[in-house]
PDB file of N, CA and C in Angstrom:
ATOM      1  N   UNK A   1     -52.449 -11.494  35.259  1.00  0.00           N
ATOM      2  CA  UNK A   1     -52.462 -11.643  36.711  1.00  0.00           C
ATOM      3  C   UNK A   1     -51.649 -12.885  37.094  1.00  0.00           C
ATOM      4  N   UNK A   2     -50.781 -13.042  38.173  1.00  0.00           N
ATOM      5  CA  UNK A   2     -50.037 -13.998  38.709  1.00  0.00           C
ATOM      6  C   UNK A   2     -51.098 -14.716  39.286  1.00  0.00           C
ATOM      7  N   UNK A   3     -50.653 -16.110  39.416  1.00  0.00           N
ATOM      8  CA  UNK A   3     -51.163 -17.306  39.661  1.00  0.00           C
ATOM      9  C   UNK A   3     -50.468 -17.666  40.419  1.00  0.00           C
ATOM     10  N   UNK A   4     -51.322 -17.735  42.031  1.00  0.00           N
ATOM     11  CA  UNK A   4     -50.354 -18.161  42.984  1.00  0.00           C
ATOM     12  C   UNK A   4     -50.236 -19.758  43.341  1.00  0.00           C
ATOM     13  N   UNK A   5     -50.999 -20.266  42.507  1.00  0.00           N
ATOM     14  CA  UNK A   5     -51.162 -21.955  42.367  1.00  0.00           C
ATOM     15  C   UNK A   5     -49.490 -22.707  41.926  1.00  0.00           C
ATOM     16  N   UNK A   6     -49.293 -21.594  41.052  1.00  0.00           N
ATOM     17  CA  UNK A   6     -47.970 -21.878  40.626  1.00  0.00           C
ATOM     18  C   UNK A   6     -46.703 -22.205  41.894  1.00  0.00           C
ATOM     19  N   UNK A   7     -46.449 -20.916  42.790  1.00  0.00           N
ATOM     20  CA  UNK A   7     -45.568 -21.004  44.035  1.00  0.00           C
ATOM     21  C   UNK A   7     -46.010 -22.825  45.024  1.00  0.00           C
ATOM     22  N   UNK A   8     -47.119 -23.308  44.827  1.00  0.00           N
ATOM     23  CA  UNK A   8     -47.370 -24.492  45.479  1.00  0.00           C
ATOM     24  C   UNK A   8     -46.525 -25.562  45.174  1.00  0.00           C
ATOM     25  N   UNK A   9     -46.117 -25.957  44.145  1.00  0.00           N
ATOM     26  CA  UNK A   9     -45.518 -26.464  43.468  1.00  0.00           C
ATOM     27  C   UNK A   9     -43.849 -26.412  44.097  1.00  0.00           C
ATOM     28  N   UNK A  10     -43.653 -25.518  44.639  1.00  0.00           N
ATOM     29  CA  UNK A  10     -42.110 -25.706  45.592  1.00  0.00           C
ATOM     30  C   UNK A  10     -42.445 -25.916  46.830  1.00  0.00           C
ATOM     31  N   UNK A  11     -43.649 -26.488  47.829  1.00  0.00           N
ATOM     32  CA  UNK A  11     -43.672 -26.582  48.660  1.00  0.00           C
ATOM     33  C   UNK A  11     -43.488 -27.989  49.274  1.00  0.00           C
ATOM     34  N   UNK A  12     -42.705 -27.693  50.209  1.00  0.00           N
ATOM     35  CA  UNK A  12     -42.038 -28.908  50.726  1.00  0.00           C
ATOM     36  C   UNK A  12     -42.930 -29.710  51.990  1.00  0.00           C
ATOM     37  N   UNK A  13     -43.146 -30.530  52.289  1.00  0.00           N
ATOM     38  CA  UNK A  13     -44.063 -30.630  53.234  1.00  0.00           C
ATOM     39  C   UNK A  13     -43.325 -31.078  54.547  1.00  0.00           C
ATOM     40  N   UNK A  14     -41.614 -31.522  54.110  1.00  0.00           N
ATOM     41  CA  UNK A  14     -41.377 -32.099  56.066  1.00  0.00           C
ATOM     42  C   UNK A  14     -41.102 -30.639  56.080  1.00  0.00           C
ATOM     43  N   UNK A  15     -40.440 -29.345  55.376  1.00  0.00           N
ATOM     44  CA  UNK A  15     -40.088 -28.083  55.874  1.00  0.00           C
ATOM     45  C   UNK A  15     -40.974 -27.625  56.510  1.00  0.00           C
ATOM     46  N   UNK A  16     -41.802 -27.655  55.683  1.00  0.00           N
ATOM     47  CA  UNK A  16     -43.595 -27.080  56.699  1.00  0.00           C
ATOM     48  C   UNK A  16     -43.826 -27.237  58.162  1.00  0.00           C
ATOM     49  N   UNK A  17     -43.519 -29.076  57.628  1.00  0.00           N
ATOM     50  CA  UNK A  17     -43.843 -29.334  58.977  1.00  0.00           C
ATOM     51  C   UNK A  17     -43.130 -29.029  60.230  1.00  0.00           C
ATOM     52  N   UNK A  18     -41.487 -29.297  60.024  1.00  0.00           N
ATOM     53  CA  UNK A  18     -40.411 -28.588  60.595  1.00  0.00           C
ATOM     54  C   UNK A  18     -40.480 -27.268  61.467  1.00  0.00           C
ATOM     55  N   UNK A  19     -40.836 -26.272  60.303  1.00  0.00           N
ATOM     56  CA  UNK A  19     -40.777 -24.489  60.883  1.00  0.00           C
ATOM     57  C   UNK A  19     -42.817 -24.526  61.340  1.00  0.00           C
ATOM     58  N   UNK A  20     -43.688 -25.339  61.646  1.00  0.00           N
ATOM     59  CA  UNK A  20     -45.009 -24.786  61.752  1.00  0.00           C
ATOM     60  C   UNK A  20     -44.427 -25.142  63.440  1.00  0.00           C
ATOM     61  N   UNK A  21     -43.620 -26.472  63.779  1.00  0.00           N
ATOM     62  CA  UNK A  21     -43.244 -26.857  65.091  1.00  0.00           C
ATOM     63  C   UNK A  21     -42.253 -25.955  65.764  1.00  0.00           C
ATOM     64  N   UNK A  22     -41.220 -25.476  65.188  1.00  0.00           N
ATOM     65  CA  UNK A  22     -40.092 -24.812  65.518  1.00  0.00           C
ATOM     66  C   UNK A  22     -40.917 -23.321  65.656  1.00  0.00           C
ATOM     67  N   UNK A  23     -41.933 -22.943  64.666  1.00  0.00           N
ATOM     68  CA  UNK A  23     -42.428 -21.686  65.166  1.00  0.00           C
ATOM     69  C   UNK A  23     -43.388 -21.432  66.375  1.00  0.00           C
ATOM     70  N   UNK A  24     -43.852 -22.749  66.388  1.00  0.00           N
ATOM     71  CA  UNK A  24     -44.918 -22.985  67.843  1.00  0.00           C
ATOM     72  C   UNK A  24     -44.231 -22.877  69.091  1.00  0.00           C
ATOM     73  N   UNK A  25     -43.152 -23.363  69.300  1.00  0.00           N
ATOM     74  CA  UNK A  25     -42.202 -22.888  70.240  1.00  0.00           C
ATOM     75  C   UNK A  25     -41.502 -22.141  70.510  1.00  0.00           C
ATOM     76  N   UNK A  26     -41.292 -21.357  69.496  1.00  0.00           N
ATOM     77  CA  UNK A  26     -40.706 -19.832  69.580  1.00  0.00           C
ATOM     78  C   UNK A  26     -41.572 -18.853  70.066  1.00  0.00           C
ATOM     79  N   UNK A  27     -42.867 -19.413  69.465  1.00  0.00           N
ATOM     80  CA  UNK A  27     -44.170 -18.185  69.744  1.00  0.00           C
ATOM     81  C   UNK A  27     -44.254 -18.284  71.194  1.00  0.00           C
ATOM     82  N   UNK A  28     -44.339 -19.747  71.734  1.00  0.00           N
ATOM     83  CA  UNK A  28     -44.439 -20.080  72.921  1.00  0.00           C
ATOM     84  C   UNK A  28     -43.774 -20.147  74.395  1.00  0.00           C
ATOM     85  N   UNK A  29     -42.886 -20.006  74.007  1.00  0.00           N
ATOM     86  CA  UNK A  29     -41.615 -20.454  74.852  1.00  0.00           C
ATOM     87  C   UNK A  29     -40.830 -19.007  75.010  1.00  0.00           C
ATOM     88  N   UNK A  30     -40.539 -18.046  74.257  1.00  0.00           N
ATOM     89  CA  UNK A  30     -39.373 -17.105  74.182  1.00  0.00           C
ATOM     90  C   UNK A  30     -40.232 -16.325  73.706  1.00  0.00           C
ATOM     91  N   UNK A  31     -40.394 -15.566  75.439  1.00  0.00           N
ATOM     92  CA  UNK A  31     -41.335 -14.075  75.146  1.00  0.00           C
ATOM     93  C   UNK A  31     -40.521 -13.311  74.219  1.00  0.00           C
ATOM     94  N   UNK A  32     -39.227 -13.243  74.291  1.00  0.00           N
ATOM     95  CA  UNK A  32     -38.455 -12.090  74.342  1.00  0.00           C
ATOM     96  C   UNK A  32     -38.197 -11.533  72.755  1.00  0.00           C
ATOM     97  N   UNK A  33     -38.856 -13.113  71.781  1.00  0.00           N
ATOM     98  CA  UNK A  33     -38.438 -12.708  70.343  1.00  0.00           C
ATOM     99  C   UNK A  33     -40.077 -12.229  70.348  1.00  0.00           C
ATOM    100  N   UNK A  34     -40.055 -10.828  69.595  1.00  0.00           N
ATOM    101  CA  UNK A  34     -41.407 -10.499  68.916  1.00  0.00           C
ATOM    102  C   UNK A  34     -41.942 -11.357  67.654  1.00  0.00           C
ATOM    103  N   UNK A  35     -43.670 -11.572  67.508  1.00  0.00           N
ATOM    104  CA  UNK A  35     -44.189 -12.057  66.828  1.00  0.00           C
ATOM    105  C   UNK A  35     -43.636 -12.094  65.419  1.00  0.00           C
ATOM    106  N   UNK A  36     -43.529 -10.442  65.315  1.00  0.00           N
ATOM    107  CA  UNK A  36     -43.414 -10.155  63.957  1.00  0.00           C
ATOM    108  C   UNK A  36     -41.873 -10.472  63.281  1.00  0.00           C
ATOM    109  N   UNK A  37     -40.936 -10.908  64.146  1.00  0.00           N
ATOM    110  CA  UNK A  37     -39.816 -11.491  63.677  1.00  0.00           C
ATOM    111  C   UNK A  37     -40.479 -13.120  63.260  1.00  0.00           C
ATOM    112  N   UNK A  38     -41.053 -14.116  63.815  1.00  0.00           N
ATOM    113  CA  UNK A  38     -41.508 -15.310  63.271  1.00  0.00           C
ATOM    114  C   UNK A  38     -41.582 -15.719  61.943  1.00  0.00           C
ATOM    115  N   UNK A  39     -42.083 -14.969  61.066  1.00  0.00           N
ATOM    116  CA  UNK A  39     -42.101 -15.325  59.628  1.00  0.00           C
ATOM    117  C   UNK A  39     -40.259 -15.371  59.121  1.00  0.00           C
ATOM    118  N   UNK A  40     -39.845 -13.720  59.833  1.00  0.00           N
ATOM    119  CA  UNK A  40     -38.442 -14.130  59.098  1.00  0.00           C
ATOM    120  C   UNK A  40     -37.658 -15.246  59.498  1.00  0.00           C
ATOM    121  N   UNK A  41     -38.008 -15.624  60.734  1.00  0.00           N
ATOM    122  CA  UNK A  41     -36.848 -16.523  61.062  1.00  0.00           C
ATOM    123  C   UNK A  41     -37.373 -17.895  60.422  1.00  0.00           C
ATOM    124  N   UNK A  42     -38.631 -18.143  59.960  1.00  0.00           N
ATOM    125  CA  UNK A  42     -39.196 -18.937  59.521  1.00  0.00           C
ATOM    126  C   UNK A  42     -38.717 -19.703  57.960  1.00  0.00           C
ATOM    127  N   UNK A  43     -38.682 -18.567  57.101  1.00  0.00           N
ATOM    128  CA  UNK A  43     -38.214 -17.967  55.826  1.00  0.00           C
ATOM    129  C   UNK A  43     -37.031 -18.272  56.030  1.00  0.00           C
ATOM    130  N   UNK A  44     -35.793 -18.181  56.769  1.00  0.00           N
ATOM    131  CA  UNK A  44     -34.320 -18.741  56.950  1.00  0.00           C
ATOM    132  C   UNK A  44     -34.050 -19.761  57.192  1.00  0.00           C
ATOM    133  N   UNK A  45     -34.895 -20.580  58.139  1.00  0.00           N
ATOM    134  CA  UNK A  45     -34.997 -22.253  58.388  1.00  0.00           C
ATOM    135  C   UNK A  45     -35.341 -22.653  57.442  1.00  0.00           C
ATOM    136  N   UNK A  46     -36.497 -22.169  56.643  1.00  0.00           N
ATOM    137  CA  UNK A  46     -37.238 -22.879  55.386  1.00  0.00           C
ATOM    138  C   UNK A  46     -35.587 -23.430  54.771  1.00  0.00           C
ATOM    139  N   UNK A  47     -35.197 -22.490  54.405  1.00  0.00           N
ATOM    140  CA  UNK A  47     -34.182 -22.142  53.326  1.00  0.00           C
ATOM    141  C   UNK A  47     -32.935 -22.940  53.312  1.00  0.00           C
ATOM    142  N   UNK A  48     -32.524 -22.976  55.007  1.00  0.00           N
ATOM    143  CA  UNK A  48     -31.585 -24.037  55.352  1.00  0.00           C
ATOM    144  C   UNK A  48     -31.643 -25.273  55.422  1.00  0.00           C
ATOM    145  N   UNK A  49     -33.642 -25.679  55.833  1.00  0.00           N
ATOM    146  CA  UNK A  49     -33.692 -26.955  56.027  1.00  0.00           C
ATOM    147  C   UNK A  49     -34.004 -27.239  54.671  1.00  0.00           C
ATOM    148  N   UNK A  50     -34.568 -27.038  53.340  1.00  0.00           N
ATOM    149  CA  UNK A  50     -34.437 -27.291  52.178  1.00  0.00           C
ATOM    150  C   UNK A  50     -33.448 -27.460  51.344  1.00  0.00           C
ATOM    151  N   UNK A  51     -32.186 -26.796  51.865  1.00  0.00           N
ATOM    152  CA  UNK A  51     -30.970 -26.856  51.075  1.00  0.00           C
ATOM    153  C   UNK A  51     -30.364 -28.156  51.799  1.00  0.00           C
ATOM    154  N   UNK A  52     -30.500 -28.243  53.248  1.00  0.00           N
ATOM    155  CA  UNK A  52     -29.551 -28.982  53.735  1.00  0.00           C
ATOM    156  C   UNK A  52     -30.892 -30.801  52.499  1.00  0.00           C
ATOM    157  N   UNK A  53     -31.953 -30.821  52.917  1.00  0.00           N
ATOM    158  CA  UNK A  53     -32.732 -32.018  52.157  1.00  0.00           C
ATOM    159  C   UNK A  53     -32.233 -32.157  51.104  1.00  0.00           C
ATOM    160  N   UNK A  54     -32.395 -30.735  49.959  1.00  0.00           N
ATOM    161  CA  UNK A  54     -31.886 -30.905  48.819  1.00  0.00           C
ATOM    162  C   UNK A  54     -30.603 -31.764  48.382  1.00  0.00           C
ATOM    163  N   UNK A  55     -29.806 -31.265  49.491  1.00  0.00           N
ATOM    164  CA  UNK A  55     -28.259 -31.462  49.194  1.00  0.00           C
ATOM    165  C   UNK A  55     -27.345 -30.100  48.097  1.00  0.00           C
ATOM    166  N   UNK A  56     -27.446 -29.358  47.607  1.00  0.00           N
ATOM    167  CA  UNK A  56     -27.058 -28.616  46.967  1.00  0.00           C
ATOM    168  C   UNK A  56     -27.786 -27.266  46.950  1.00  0.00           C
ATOM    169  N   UNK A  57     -27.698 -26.330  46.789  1.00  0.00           N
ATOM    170  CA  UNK A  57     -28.609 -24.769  46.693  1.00  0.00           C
ATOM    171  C   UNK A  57     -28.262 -24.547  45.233  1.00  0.00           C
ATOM    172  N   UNK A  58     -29.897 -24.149  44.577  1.00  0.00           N
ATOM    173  CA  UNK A  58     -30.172 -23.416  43.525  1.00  0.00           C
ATOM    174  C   UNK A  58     -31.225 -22.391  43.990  1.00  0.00           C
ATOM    175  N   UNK A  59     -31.880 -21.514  42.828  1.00  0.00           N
ATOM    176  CA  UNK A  59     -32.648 -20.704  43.074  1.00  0.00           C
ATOM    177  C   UNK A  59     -34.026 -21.623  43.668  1.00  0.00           C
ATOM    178  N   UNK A  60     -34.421 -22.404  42.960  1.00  0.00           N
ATOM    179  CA  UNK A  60     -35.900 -23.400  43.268  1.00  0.00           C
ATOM    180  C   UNK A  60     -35.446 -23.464  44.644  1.00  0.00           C
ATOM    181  N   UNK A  61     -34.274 -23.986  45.248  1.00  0.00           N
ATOM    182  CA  UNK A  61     -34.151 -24.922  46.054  1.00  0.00           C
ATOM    183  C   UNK A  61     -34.507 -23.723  47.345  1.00  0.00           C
ATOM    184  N   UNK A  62     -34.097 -22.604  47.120  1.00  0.00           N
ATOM    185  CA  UNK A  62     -33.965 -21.111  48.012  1.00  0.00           C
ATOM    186  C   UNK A  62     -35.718 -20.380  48.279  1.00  0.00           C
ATOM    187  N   UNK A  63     -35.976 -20.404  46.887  1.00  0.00           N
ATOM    188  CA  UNK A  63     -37.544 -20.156  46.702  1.00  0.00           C
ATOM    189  C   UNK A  63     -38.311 -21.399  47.586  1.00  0.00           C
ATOM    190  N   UNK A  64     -38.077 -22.995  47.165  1.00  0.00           N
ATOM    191  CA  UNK A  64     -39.164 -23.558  47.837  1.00  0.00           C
ATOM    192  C   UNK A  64     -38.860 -24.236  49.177  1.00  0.00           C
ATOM    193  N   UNK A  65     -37.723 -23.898  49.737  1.00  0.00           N
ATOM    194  CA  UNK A  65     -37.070 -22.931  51.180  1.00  0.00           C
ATOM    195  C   UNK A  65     -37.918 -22.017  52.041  1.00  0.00           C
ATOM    196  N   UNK A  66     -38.024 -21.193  51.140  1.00  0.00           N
ATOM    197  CA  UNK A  66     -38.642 -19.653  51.434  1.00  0.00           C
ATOM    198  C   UNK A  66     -40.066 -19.885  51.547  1.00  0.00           C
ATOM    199  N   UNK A  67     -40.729 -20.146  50.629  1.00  0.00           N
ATOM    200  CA  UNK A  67     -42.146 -20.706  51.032  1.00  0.00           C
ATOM    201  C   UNK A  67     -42.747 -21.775  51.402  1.00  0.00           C
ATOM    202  N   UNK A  68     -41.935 -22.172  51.768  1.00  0.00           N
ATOM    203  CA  UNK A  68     -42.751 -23.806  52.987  1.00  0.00           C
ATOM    204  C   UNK A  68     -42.241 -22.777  53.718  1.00  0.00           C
ATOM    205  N   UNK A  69     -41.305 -22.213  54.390  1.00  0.00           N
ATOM    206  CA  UNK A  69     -41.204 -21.375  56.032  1.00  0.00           C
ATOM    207  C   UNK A  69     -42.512 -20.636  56.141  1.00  0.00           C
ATOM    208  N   UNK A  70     -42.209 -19.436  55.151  1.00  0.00           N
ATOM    209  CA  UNK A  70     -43.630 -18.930  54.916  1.00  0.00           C
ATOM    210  C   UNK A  70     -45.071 -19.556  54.982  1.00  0.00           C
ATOM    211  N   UNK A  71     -45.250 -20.640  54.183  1.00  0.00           N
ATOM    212  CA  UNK A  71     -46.250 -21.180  54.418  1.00  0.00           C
ATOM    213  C   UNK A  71     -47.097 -21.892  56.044  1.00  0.00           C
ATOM    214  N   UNK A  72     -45.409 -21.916  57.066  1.00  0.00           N
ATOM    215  CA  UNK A  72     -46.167 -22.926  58.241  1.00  0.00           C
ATOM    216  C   UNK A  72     -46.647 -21.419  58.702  1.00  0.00           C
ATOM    217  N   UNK A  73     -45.770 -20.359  58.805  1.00  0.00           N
ATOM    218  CA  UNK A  73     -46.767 -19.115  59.784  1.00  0.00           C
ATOM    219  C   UNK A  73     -48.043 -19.080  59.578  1.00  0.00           C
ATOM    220  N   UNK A  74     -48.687 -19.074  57.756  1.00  0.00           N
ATOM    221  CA  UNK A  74     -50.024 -19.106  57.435  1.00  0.00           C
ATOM    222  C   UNK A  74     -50.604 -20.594  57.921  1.00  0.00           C
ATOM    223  N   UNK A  75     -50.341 -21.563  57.798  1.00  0.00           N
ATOM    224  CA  UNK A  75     -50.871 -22.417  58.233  1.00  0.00           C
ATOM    225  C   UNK A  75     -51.314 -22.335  59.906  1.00  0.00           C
ATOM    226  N   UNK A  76     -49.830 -21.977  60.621  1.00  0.00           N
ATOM    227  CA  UNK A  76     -50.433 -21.673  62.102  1.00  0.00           C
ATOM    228  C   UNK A  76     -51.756 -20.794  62.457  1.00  0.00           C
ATOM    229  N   UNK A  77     -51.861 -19.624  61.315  1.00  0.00           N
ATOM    230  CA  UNK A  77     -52.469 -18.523  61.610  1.00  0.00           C
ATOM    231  C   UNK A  77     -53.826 -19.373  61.825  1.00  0.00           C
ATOM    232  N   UNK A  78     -53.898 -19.977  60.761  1.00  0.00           N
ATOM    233  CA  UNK A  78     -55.281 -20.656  60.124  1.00  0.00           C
ATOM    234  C   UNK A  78     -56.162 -21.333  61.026  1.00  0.00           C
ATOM    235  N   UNK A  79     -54.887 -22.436  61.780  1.00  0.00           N
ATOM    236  CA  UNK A  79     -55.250 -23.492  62.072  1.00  0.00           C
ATOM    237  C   UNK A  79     -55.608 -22.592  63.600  1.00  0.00           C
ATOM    238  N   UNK A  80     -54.982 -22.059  64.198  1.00  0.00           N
ATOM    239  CA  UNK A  80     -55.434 -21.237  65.618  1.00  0.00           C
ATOM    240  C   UNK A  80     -56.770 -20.264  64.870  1.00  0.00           C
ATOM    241  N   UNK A  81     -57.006 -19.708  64.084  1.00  0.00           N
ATOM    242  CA  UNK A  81     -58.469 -19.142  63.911  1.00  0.00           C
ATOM    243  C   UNK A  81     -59.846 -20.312  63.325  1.00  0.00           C
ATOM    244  N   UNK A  82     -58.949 -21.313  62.845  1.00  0.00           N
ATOM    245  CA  UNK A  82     -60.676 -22.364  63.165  1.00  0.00           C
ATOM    246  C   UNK A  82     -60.648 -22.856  64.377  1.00  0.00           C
ATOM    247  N   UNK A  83     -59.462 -22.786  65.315  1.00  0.00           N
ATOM    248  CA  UNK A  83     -59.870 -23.623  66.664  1.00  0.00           C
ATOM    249  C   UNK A  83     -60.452 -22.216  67.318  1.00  0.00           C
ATOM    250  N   UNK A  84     -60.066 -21.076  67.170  1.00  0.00           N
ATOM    251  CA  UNK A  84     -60.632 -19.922  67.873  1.00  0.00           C
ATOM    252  C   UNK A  84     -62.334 -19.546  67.713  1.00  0.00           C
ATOM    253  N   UNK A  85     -62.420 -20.011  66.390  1.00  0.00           N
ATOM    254  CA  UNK A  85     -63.836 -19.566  66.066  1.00  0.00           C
ATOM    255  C   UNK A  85     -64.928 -20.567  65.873  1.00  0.00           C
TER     256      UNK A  85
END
């Protein structure tokens, strides 16, 4: 069985922080993009704002890109269902 403890380990924390803000205002601000586009565009910032930090693109650098974007949508989700509940 995969061990998703492992993927933590590329997570970047200003990217996080970056796309959890940049997605709060997209959600917020611009009816016109649907929800369900958010993660991808999330997943592409990750990717750019990690390469541009990095300074160079490798696979790690693309992967832990990809999941800090990924990661702020889940974090948003989270953090709006303990303030909801």
């Amino acid at each position: 069985m995969f061990d998703l403890n492992l993927l933590g380990g590329y997570l970047v924390l200003a990217v996080v922080g970056i796309c959890v803000c940049v997605g709060y205002v997209i959600k917020t601000s611009f009816s016109f993009i649907e929800n369900k586009y958010i993660p991808c565009i999330m997943a592409l910032l990750g990717c750019a704002l990690n390469i541009w930090i990095a300074g160079y693109v490798s696979p790690e650098v693309i992967l832990g890109g990809l999941i800090s974007g990924l990661a702020s949508t889940g974090l948003h989700q989270s953090f709006k269902n303990l303030i909801e509940k």
